[in-house]
PDB file of N, CA and C in Angstrom:
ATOM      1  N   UNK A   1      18.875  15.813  58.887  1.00  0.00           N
ATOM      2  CA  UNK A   1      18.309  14.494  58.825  1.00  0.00           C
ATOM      3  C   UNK A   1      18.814  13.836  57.540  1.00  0.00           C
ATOM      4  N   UNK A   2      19.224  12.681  57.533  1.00  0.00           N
ATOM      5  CA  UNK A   2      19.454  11.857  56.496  1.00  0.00           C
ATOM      6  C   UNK A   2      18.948  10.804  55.977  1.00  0.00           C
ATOM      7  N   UNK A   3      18.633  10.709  54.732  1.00  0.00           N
ATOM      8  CA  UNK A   3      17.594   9.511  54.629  1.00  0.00           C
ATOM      9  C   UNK A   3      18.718   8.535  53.936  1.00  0.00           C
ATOM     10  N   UNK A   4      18.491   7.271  54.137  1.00  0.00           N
ATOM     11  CA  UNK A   4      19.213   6.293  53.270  1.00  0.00           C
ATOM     12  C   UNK A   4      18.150   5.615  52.741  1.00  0.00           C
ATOM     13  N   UNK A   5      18.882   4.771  51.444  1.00  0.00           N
ATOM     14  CA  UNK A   5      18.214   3.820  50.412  1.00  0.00           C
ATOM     15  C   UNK A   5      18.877   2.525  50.472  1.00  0.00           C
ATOM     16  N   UNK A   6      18.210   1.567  50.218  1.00  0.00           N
ATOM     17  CA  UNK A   6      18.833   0.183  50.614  1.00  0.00           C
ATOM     18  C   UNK A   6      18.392  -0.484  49.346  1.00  0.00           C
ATOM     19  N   UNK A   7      19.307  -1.243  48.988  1.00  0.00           N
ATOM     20  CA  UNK A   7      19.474  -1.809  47.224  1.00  0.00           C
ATOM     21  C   UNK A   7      19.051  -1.158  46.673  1.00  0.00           C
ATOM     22  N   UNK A   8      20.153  -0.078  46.411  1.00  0.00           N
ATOM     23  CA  UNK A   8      20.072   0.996  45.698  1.00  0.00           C
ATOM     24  C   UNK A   8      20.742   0.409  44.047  1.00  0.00           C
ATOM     25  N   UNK A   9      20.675   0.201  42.967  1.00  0.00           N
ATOM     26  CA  UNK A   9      21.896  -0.093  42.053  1.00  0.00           C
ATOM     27  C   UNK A   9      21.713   1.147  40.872  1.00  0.00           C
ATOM     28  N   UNK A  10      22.905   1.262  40.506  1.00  0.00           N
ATOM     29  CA  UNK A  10      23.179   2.379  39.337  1.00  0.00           C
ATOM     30  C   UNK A  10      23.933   1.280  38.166  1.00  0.00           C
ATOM     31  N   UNK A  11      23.033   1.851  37.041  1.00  0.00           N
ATOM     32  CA  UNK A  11      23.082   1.234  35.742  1.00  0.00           C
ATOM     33  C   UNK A  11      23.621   2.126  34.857  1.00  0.00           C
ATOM     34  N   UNK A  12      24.872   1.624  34.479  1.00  0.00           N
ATOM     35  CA  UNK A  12      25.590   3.319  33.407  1.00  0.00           C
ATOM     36  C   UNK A  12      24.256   2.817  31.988  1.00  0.00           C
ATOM     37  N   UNK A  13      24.201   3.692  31.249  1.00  0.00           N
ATOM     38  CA  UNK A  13      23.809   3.635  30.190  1.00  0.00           C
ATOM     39  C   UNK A  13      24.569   4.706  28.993  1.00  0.00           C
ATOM     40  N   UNK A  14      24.995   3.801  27.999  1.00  0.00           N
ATOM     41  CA  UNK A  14      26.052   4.450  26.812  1.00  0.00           C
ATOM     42  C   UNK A  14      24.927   5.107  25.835  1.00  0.00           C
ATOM     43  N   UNK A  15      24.849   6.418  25.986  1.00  0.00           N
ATOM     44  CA  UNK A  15      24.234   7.491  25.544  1.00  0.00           C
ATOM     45  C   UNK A  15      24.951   7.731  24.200  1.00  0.00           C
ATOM     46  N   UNK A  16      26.153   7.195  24.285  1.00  0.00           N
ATOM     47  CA  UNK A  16      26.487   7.567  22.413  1.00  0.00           C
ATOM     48  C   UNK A  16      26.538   6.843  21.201  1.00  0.00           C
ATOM     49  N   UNK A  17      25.492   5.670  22.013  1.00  0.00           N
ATOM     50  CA  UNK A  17      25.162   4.706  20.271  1.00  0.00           C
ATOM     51  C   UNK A  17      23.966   5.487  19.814  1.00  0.00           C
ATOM     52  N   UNK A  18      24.003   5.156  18.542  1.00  0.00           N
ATOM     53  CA  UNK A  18      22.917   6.007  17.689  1.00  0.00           C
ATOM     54  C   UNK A  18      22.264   5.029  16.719  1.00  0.00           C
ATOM     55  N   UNK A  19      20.783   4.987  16.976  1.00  0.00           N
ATOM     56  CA  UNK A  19      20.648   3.553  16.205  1.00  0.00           C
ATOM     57  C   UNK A  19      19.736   4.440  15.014  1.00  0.00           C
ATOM     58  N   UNK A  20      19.984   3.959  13.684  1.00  0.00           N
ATOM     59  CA  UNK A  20      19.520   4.678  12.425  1.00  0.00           C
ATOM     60  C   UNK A  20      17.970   3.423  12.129  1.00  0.00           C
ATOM     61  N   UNK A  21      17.427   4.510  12.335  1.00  0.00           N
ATOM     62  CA  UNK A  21      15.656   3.639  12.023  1.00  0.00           C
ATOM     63  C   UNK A  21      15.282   4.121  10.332  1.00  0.00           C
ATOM     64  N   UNK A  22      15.367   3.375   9.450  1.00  0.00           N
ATOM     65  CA  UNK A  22      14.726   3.848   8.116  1.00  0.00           C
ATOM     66  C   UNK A  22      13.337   3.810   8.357  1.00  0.00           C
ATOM     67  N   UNK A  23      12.851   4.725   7.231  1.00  0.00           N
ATOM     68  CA  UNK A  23      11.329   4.494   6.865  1.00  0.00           C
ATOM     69  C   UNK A  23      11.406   3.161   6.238  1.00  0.00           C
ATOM     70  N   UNK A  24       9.632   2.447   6.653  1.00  0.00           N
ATOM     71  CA  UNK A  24       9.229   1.118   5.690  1.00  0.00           C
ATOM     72  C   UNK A  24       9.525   1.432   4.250  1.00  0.00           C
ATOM     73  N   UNK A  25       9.917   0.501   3.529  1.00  0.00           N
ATOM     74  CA  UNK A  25      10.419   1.134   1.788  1.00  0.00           C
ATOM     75  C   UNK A  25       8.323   1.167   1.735  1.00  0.00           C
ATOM     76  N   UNK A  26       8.192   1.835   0.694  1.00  0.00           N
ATOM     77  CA  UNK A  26       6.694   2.153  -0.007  1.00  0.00           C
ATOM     78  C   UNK A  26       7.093   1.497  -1.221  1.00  0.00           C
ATOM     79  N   UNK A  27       5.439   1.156  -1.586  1.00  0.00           N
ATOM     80  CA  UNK A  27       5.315   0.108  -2.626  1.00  0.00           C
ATOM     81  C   UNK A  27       4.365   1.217  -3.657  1.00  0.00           C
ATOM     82  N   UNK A  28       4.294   0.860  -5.275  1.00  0.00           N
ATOM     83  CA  UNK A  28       3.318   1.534  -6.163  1.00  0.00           C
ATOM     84  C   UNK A  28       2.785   0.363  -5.995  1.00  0.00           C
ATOM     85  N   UNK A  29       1.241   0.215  -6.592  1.00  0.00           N
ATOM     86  CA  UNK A  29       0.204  -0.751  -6.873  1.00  0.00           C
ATOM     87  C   UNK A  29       0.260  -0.300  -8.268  1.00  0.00           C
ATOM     88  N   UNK A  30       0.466  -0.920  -8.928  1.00  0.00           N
ATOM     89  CA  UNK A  30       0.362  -0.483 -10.449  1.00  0.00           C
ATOM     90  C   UNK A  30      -1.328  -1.907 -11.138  1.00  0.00           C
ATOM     91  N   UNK A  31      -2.008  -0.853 -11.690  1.00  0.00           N
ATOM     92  CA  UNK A  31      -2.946  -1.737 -12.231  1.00  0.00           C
ATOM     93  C   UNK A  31      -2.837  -1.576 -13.510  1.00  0.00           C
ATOM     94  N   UNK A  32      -3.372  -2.922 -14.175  1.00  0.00           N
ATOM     95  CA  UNK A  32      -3.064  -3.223 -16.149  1.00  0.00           C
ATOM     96  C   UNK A  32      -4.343  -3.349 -16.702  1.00  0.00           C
ATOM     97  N   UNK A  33      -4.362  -2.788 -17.596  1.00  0.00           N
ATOM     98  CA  UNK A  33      -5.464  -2.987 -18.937  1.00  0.00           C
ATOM     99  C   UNK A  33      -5.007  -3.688 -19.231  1.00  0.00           C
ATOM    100  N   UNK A  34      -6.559  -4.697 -19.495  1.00  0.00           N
ATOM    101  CA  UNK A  34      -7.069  -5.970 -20.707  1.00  0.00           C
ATOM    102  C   UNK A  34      -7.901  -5.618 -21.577  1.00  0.00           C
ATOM    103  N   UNK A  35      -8.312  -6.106 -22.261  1.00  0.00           N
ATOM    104  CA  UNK A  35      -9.488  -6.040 -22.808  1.00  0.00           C
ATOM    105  C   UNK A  35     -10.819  -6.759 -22.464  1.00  0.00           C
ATOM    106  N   UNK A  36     -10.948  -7.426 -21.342  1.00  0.00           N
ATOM    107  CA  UNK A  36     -11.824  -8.086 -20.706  1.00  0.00           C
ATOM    108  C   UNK A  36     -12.612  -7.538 -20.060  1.00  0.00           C
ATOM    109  N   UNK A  37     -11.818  -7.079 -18.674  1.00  0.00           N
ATOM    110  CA  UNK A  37     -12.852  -6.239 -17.649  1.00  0.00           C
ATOM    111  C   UNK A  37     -13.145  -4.928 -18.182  1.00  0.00           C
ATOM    112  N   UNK A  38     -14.529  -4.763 -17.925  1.00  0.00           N
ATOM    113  CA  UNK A  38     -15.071  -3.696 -18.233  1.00  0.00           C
ATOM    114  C   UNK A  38     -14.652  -2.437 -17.272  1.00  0.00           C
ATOM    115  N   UNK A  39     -14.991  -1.180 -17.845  1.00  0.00           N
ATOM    116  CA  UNK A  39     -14.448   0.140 -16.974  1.00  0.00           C
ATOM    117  C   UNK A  39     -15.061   0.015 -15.580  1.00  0.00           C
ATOM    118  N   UNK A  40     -16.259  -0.087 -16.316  1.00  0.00           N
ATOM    119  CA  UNK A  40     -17.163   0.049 -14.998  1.00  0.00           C
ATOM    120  C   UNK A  40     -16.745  -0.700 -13.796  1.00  0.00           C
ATOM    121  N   UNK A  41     -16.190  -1.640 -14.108  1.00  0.00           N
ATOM    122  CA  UNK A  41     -15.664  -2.863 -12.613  1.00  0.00           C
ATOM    123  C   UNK A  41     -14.717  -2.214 -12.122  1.00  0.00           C
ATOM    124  N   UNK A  42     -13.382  -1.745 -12.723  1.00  0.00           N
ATOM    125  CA  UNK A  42     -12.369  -1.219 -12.760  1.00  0.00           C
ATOM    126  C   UNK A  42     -12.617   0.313 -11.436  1.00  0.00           C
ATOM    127  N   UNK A  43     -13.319   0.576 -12.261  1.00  0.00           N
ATOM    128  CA  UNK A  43     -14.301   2.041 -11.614  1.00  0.00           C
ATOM    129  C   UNK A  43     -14.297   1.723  -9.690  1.00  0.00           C
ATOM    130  N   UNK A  44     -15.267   0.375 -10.150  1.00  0.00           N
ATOM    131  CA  UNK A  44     -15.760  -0.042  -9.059  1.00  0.00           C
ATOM    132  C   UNK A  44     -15.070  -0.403  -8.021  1.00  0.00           C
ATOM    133  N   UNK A  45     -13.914  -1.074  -8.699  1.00  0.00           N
ATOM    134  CA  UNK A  45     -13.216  -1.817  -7.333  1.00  0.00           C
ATOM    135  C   UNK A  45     -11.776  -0.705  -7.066  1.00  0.00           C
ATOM    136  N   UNK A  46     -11.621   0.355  -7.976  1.00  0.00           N
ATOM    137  CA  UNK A  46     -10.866   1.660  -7.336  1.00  0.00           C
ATOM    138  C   UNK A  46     -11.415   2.559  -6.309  1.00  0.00           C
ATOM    139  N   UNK A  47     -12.846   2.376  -6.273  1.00  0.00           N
ATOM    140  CA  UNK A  47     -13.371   2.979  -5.464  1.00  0.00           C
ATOM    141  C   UNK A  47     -13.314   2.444  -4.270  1.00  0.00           C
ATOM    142  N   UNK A  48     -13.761   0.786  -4.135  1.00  0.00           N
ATOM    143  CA  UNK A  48     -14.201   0.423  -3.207  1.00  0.00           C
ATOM    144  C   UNK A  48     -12.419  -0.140  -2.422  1.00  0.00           C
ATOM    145  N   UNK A  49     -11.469  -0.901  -3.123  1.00  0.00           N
ATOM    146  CA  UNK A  49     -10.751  -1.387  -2.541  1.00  0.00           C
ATOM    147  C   UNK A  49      -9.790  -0.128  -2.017  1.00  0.00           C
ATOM    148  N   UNK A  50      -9.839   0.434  -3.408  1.00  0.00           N
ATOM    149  CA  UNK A  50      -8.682   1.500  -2.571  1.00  0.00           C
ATOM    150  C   UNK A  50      -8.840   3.047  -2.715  1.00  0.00           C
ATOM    151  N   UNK A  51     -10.318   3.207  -2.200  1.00  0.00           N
ATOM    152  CA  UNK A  51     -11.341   4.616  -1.686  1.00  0.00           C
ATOM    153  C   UNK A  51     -11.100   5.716  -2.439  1.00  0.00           C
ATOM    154  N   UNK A  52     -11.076   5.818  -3.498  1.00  0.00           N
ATOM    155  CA  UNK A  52     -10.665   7.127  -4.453  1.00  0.00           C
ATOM    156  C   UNK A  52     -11.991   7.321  -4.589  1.00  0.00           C
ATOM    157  N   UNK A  53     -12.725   8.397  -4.778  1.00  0.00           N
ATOM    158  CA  UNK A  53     -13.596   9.374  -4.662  1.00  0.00           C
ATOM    159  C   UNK A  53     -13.916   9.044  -6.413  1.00  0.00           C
ATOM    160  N   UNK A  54     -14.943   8.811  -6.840  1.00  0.00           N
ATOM    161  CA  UNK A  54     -15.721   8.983  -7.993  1.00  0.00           C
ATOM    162  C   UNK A  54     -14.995   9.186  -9.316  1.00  0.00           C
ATOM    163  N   UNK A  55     -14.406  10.425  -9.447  1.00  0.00           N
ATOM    164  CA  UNK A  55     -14.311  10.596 -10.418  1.00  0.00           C
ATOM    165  C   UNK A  55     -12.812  10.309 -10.372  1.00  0.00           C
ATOM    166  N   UNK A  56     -12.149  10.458  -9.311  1.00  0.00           N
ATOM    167  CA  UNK A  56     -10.645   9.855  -9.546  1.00  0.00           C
ATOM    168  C   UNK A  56     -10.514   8.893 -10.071  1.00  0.00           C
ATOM    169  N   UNK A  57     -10.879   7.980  -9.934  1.00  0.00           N
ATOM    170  CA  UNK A  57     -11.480   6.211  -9.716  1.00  0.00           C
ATOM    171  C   UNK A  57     -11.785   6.499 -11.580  1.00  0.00           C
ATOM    172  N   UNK A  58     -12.704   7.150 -11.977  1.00  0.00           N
ATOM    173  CA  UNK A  58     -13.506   7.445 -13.439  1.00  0.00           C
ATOM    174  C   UNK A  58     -11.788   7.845 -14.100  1.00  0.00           C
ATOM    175  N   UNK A  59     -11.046   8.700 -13.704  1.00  0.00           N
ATOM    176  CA  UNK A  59      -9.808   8.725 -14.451  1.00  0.00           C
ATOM    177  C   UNK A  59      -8.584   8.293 -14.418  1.00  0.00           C
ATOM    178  N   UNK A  60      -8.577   7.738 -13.682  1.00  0.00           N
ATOM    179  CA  UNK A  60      -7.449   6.418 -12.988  1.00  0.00           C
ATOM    180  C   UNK A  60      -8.028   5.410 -14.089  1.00  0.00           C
ATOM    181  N   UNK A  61      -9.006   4.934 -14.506  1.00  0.00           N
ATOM    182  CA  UNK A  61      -9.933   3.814 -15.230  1.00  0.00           C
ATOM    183  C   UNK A  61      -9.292   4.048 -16.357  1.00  0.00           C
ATOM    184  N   UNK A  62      -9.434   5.759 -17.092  1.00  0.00           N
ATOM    185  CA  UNK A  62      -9.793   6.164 -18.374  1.00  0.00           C
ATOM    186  C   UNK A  62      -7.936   6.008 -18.442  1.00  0.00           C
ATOM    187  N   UNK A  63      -6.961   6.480 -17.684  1.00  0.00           N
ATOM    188  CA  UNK A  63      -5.506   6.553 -18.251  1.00  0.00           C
ATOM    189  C   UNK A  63      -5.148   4.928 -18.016  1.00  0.00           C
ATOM    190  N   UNK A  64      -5.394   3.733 -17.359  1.00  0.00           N
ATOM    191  CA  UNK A  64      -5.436   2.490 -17.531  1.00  0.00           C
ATOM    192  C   UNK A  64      -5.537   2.512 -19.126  1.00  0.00           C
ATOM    193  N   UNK A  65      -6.564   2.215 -18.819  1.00  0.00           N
ATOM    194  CA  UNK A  65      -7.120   2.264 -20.518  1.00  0.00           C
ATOM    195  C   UNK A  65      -6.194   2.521 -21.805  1.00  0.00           C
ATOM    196  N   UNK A  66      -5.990   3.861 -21.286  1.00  0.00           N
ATOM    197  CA  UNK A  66      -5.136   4.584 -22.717  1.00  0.00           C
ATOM    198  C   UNK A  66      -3.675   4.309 -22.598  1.00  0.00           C
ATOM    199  N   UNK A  67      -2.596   4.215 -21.174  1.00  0.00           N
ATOM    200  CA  UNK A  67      -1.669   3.948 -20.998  1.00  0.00           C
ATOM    201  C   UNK A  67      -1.412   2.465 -20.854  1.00  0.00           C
ATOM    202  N   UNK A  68      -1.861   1.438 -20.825  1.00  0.00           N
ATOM    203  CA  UNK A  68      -1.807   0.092 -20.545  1.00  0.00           C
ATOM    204  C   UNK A  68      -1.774   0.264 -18.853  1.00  0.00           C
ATOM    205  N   UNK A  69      -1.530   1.155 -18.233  1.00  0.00           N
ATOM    206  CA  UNK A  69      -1.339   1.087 -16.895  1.00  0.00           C
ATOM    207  C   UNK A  69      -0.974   1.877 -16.010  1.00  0.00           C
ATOM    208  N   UNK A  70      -1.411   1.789 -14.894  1.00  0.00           N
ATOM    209  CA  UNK A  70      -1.453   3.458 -13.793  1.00  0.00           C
ATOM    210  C   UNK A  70      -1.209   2.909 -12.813  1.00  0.00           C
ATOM    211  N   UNK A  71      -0.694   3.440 -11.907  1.00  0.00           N
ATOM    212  CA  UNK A  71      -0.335   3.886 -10.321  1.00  0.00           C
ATOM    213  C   UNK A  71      -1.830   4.315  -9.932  1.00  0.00           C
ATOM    214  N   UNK A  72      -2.598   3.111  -8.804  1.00  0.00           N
ATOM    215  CA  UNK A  72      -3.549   3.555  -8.238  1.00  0.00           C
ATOM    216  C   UNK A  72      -3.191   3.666  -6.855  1.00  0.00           C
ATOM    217  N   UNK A  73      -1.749   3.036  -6.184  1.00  0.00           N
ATOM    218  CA  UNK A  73      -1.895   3.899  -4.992  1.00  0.00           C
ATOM    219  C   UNK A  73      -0.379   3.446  -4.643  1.00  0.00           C
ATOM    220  N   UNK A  74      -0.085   4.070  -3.085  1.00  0.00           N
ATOM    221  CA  UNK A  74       1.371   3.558  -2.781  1.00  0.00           C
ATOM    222  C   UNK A  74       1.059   3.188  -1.083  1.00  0.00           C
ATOM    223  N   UNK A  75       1.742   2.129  -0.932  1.00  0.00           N
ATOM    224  CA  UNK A  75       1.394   1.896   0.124  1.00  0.00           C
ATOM    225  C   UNK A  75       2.338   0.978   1.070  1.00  0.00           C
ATOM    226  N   UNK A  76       3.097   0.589   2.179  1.00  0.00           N
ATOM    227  CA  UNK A  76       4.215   0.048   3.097  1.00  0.00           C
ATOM    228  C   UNK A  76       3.749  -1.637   2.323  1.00  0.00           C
ATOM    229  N   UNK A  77       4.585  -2.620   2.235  1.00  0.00           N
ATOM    230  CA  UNK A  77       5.138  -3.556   1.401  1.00  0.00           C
ATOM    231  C   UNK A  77       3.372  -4.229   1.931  1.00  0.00           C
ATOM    232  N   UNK A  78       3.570  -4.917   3.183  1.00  0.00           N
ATOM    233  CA  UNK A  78       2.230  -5.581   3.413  1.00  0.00           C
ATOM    234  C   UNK A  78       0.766  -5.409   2.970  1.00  0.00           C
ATOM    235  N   UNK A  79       0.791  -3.606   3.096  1.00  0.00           N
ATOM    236  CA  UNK A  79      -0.888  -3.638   2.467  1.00  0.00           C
ATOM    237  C   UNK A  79      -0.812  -3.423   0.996  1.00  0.00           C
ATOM    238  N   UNK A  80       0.445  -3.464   0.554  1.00  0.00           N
ATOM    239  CA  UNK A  80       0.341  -3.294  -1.247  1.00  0.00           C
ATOM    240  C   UNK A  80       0.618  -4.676  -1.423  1.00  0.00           C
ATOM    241  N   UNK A  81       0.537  -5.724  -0.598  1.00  0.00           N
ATOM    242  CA  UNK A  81       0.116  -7.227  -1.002  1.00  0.00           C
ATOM    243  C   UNK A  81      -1.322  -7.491  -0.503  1.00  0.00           C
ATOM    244  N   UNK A  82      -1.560  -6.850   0.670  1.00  0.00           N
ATOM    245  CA  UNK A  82      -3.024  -7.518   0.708  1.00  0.00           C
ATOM    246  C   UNK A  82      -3.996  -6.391  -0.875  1.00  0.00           C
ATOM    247  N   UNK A  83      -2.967  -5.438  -0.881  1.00  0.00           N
ATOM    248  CA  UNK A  83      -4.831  -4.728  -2.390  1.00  0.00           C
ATOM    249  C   UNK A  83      -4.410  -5.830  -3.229  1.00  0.00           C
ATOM    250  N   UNK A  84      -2.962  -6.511  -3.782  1.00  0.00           N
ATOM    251  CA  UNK A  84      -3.096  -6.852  -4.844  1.00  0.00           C
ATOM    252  C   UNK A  84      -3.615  -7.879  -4.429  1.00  0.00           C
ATOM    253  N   UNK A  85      -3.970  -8.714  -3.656  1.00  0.00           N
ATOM    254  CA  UNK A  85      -4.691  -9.903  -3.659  1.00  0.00           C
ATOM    255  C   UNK A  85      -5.865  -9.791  -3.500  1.00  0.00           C
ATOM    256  N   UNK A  86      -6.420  -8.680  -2.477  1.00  0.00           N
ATOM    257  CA  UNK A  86      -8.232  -8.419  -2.875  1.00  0.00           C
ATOM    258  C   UNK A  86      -8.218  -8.077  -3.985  1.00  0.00           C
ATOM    259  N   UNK A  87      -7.610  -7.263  -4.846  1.00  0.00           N
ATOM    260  CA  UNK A  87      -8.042  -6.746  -6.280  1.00  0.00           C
ATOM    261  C   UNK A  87      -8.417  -8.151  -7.334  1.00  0.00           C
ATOM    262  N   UNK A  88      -6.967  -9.206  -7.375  1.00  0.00           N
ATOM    263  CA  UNK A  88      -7.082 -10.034  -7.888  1.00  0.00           C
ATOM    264  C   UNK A  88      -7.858 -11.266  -7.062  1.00  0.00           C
ATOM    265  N   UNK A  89      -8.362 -11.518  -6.368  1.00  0.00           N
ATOM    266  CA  UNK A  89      -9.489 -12.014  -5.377  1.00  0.00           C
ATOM    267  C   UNK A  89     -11.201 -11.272  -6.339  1.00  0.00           C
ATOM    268  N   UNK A  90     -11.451  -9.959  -6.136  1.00  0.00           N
ATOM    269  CA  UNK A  90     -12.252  -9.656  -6.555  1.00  0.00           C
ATOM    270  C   UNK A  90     -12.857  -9.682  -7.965  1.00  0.00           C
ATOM    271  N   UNK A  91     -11.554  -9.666  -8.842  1.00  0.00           N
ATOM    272  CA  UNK A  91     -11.894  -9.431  -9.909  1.00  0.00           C
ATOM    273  C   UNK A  91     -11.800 -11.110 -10.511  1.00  0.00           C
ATOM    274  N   UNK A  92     -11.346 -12.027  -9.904  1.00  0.00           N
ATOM    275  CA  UNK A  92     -10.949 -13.013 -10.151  1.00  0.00           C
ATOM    276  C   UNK A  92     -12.775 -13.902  -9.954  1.00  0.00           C
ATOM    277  N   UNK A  93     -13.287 -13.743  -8.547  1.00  0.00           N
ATOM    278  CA  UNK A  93     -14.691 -13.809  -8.590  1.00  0.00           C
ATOM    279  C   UNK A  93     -15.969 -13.158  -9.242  1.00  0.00           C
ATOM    280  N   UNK A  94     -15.604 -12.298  -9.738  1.00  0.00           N
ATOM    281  CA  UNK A  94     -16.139 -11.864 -10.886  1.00  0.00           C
ATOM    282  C   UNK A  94     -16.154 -12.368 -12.731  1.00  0.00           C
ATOM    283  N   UNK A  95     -15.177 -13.108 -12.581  1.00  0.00           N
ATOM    284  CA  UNK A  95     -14.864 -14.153 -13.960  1.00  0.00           C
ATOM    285  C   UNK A  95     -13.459 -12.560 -14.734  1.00  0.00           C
ATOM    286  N   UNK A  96     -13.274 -11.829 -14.107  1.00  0.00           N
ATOM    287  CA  UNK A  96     -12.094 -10.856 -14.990  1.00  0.00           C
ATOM    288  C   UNK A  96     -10.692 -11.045 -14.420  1.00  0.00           C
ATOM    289  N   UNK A  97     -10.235 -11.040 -15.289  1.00  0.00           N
ATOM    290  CA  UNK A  97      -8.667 -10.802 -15.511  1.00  0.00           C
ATOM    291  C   UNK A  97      -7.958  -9.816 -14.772  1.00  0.00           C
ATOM    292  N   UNK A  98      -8.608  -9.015 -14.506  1.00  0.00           N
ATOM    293  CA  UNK A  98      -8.088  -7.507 -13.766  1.00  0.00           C
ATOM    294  C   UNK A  98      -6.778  -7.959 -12.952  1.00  0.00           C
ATOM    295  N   UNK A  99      -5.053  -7.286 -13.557  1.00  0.00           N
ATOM    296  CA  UNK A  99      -4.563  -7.266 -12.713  1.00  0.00           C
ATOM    297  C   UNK A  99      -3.403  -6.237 -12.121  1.00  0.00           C
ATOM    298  N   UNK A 100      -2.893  -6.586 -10.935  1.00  0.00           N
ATOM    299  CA  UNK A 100      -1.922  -5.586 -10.510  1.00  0.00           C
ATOM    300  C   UNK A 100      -0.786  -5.771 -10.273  1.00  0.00           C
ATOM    301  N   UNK A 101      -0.069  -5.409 -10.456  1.00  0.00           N
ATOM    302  CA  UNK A 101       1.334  -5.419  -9.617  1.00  0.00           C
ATOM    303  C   UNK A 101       1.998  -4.453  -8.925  1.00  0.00           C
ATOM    304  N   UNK A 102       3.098  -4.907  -8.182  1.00  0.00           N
ATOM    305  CA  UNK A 102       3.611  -4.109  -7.255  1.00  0.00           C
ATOM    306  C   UNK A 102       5.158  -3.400  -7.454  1.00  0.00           C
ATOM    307  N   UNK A 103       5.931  -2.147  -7.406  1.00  0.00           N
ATOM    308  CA  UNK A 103       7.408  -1.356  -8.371  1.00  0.00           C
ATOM    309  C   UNK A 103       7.322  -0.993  -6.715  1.00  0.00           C
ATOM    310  N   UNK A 104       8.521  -0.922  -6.333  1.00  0.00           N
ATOM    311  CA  UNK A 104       8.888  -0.253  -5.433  1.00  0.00           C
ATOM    312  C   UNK A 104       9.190   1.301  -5.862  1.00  0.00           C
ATOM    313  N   UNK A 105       8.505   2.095  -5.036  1.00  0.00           N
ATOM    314  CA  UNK A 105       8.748   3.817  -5.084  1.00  0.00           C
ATOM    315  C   UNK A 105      10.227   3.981  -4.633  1.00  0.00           C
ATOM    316  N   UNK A 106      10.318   4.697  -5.184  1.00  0.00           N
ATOM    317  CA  UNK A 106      11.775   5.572  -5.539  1.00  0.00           C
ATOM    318  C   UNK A 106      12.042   5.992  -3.893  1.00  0.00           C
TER     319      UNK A 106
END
């Protein structure tokens, strides 16, 4: 028995292009000591904006402090613009200076 197919079409497909996908580049959030905002805010909004656990947040604060500035997180280009704008959003409604910027990771 034979079966047939009716508009049948065959589509070659070139199996030997090779398309190279990079990773998203990653961003540092780098945050700066002032002398304005207090630790405690600092504390506060490491915790809350970008979820570090208590005491990380307490020493992330304390090397700010002593280094003029720390790496609080790394993150694909878009959400290391939306922290720096809640950070500076938050701290900005608060009457502080608190700010961040963004180094592309290595």
């Amino acid at each position: 028995m034979t079966m047939s197919v009716q508009n049948e079409s065959v589509t070659d497909v070139d199996t030997t292009s090779k398309i190279n996908i990079e990773e998203p580049k990653r961003y540092y959030v780098v945050m700066h000591n002032d002398d304005q905002t207090p630790i405690d805010f600092v504390v506060k909004v490491l915790e809350d904006l970008y979820h570090h656990e208590h005491q990380t947040a307490n020493d992330l604060a304390n090397k700010i402090h002593i280094d003029q500035k720390a790496i609080v997180g790394m993150y694909n280009l878009e959400i290391a613009e939306q922290k720096m704008e809640e950070t500076h959003g938050t701290s900005r409604a608060h009457g502080y200076p608190l700010t961040v910027t963004l180094e592309q990771a290595d």
